[in-house]
C-alpha atoms as a PDB file:
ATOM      1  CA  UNK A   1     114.486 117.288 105.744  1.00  0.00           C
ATOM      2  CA  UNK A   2     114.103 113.789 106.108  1.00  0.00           C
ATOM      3  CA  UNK A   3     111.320 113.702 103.109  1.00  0.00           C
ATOM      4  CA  UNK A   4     113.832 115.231 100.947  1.00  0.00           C
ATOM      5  CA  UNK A   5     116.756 113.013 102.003  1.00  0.00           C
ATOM      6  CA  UNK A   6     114.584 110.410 100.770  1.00  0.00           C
ATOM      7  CA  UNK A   7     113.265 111.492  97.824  1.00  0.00           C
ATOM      8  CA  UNK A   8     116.712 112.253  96.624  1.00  0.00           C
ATOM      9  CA  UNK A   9     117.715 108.903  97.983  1.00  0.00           C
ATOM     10  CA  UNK A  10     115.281 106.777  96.135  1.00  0.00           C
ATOM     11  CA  UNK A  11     116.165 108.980  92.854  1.00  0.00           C
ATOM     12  CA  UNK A  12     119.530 107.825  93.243  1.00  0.00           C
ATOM     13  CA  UNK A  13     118.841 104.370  93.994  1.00  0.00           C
ATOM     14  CA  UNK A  14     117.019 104.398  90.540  1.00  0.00           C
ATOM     15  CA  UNK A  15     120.049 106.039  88.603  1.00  0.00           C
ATOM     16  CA  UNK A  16     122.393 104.021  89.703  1.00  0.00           C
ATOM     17  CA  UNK A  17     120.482 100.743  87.651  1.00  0.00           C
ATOM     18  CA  UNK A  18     120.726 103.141  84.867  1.00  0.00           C
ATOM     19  CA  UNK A  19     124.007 104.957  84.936  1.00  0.00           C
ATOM     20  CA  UNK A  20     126.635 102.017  85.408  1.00  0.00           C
ATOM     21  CA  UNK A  21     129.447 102.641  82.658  1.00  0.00           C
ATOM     22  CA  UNK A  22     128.827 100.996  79.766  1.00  0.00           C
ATOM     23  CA  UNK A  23     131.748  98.780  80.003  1.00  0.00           C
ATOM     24  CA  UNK A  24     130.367  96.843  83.095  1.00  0.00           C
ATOM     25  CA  UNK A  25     126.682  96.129  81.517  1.00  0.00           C
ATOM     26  CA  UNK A  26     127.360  95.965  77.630  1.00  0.00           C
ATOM     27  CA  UNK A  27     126.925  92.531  76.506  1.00  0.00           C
ATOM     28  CA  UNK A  28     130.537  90.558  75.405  1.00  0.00           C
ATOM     29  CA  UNK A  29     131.145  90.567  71.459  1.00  0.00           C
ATOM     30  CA  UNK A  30     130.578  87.083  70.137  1.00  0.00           C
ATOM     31  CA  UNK A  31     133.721  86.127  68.691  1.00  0.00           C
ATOM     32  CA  UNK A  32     132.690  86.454  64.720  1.00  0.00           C
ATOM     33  CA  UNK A  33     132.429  83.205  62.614  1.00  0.00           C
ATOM     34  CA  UNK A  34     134.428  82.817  59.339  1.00  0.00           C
ATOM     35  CA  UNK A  35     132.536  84.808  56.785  1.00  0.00           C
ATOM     36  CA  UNK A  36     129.471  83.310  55.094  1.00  0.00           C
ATOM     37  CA  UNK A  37     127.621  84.277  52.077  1.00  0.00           C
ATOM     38  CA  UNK A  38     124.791  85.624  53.982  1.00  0.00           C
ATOM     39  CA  UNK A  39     126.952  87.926  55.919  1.00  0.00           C
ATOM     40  CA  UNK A  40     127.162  90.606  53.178  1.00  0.00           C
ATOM     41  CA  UNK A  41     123.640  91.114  53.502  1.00  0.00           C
ATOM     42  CA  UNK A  42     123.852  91.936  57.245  1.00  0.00           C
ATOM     43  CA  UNK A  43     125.466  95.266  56.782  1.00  0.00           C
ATOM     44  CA  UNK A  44     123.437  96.630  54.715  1.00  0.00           C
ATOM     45  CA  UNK A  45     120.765  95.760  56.642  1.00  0.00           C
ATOM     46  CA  UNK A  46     121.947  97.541  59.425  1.00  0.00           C
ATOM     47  CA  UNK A  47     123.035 100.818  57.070  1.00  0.00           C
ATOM     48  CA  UNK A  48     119.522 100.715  56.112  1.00  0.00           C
ATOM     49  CA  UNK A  49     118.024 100.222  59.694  1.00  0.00           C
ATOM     50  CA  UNK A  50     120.664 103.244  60.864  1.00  0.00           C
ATOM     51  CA  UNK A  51     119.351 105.572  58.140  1.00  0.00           C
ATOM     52  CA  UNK A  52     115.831 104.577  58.952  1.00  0.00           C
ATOM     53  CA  UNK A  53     116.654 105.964  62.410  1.00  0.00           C
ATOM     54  CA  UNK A  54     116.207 102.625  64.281  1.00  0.00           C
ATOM     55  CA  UNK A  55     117.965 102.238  67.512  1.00  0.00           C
ATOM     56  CA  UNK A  56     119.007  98.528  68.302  1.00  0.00           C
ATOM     57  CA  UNK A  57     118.097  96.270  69.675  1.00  0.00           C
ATOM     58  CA  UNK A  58     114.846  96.857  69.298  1.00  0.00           C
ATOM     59  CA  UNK A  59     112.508  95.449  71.580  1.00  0.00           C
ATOM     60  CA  UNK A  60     111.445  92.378  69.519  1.00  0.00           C
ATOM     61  CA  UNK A  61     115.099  91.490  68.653  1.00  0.00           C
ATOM     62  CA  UNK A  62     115.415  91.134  72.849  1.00  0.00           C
ATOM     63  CA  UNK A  63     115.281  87.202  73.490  1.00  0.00           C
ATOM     64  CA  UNK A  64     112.305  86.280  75.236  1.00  0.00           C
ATOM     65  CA  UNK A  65     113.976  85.833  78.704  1.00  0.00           C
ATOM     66  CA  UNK A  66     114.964  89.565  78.299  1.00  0.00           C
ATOM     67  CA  UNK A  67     111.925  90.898  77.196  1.00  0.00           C
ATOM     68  CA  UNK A  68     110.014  89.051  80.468  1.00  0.00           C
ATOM     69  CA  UNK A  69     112.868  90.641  82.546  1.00  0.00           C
ATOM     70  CA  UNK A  70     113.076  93.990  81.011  1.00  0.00           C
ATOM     71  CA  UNK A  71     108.914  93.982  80.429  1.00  0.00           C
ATOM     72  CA  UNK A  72     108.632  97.337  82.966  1.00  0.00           C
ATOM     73  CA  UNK A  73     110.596  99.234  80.688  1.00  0.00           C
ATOM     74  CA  UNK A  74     108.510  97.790  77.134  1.00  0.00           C
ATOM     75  CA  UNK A  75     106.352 100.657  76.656  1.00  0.00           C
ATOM     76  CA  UNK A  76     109.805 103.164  76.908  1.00  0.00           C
ATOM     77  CA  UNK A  77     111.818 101.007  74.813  1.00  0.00           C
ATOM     78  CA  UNK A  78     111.949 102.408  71.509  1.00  0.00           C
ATOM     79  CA  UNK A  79     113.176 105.991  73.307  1.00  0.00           C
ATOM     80  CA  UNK A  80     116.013 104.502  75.253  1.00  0.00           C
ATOM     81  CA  UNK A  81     119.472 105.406  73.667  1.00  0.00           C
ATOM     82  CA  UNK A  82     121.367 102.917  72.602  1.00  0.00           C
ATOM     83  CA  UNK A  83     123.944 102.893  75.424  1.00  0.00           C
ATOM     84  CA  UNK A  84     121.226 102.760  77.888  1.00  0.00           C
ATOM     85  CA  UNK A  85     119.715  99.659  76.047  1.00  0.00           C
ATOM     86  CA  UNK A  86     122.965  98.337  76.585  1.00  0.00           C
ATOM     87  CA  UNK A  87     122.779  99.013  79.961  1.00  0.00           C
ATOM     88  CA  UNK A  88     119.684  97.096  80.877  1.00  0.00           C
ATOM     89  CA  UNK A  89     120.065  93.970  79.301  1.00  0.00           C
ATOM     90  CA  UNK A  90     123.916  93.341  81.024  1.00  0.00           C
ATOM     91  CA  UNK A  91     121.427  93.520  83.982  1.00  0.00           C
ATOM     92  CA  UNK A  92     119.437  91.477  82.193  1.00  0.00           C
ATOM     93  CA  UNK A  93     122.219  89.256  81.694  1.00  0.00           C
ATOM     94  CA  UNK A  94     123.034  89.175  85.024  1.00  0.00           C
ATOM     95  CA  UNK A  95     119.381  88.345  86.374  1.00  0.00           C
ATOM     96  CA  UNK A  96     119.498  85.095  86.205  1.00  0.00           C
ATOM     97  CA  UNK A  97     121.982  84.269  88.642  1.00  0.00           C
ATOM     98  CA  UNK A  98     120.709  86.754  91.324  1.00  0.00           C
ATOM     99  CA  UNK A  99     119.801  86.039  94.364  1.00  0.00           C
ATOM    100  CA  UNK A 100     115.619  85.786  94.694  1.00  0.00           C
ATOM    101  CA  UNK A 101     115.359  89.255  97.196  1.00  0.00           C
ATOM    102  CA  UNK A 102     118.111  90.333  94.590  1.00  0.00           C
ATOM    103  CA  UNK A 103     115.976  89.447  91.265  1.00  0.00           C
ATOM    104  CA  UNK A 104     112.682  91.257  93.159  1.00  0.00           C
ATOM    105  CA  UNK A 105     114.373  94.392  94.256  1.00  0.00           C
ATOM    106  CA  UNK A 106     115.839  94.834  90.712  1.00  0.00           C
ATOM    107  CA  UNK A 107     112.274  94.460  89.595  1.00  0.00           C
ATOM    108  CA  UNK A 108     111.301  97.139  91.950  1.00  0.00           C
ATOM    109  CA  UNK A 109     113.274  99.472  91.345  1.00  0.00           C
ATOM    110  CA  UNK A 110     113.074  98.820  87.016  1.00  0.00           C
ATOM    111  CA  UNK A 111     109.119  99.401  87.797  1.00  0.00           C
ATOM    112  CA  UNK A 112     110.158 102.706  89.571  1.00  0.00           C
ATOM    113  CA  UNK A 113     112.664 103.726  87.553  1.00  0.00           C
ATOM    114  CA  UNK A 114     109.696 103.282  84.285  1.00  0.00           C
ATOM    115  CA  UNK A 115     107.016 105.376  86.497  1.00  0.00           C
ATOM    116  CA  UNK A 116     109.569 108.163  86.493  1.00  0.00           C
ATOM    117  CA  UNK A 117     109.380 111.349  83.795  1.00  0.00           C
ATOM    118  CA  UNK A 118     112.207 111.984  81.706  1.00  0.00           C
ATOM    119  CA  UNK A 119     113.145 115.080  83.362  1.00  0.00           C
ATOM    120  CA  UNK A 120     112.844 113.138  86.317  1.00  0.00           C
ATOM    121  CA  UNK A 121     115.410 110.285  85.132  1.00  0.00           C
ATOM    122  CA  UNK A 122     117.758 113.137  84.360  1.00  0.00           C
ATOM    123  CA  UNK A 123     117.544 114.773  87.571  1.00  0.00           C
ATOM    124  CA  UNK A 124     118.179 111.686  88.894  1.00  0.00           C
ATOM    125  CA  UNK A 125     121.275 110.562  86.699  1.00  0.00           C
ATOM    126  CA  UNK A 126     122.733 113.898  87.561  1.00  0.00           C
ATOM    127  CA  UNK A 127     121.989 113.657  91.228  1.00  0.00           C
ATOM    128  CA  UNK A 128     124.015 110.459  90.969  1.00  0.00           C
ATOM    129  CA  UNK A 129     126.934 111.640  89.046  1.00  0.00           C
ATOM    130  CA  UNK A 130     127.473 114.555  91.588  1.00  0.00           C
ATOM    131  CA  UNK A 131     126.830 112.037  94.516  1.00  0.00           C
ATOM    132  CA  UNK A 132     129.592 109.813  93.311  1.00  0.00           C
ATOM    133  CA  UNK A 133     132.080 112.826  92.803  1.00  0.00           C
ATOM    134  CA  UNK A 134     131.243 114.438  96.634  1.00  0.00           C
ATOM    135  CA  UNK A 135     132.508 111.404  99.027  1.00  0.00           C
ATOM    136  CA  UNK A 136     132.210 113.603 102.041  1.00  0.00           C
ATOM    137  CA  UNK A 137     128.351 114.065 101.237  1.00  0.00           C
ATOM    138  CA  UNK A 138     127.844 110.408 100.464  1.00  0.00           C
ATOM    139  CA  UNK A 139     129.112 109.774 103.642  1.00  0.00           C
ATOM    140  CA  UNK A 140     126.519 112.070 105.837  1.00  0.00           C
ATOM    141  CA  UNK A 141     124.068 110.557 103.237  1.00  0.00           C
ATOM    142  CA  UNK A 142     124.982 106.957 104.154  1.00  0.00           C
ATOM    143  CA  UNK A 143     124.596 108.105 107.910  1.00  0.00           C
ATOM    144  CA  UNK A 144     121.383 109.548 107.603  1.00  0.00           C
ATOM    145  CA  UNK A 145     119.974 106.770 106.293  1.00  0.00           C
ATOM    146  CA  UNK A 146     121.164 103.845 108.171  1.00  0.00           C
ATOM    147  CA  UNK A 147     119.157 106.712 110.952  1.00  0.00           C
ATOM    148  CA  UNK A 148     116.375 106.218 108.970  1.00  0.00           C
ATOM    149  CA  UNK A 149     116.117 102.740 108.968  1.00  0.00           C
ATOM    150  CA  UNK A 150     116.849 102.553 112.691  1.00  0.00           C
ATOM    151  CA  UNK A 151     113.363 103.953 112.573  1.00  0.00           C
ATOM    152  CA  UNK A 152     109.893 102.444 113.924  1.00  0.00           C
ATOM    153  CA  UNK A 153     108.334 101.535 110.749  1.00  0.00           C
ATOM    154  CA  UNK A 154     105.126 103.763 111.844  1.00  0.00           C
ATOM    155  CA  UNK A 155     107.638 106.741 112.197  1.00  0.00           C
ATOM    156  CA  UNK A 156     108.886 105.739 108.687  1.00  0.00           C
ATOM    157  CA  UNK A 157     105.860 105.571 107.054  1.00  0.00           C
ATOM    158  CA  UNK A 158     104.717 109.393 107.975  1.00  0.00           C
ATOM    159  CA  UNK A 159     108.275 110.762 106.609  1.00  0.00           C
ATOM    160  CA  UNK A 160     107.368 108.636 103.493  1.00  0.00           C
ATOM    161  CA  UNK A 161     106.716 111.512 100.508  1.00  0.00           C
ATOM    162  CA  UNK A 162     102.813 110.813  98.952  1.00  0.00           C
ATOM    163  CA  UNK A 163     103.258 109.772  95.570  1.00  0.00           C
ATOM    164  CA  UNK A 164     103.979 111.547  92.192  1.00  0.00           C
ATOM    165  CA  UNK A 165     101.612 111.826  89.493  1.00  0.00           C
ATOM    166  CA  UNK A 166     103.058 109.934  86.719  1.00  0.00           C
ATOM    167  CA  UNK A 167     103.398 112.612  83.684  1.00  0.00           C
ATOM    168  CA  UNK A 168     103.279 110.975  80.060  1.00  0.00           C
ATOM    169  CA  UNK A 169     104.804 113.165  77.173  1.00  0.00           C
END
């Protein structure tokens, strides 16, 4: 019981850094300059990127404080939707001004949330969308873990699930 409690737990935990609403993480518009020359060209650019079926920001176009923030999730990059892109660099954005033990468990859990499979990302966003709906459950969920963590750590460690072989597609 326990095992399970905590592998849906730690799914959850990992969800939750990717399924914020897109409102709280998505960078602020820049308020737009007076039109220049050069900004005709921009558009079409980007009509030609869209058609091309680039997704942006690509990785390269990160700065390179995001892309040394964000470097667990390089290699999944390029197949991150758009929104979720968005998503992870307002944490990005945010990183800086985190707390040290905040910075390293956000790094934690970006490295856990990378080692997961897709279908195991989705399981885990939906586990966390019908978490957040069902307070009552969230509630006995909360209690059973604060349990848990009254726990020896030697008792801990045997409830701990062995680890997943990471699947590539």
């Amino acid at each position: 019981m326990l095992r399970a409690l905590l592998a849906a737990l730690a799914l959850c935990l990992a969800a939750a850094a990717g399924a914020q609403s897109p409102a709280e993480t998505a960078p602020k518009a820049a308020p737009k300059p007076e039109a220049a020359p050069k900004a005709a060209a921009k558009p079409a650019a980007k009509k030609k990127a869209a058609a091309a079926g680039v997704v942006r920001p690509t990785w390269i176009e990160l700065s390179p404080e995001q892309r040394e923030i964000l470097a667990p999730l390089k290699e999944d990059w390029e197949n991150l939707e758009r929104e979720r892109r968005l998503k992870w660099i307002g944490i990005a954005k945010r990183y800086p001004k985190m707390k040290p033990e905040d910075q390293a468990k956000v790094q934690r859990r970006m490295h856990d949330w990378a080692s997961l499979t897709p279908e195991q990302r989705r399981q885990a966003r939906e586990n966390y969308k019908t978490l957040a709906k069902d307070k009552e459950r969230h509630g006995k969920l909360r209690d059973q873990w604060a349990e848990y963590q009254a726990l020896p750590p030697e008792e801990r460690q045997t409830l701990v699930p062995p680890p997943a072989e990471k699947k590539r597609r």
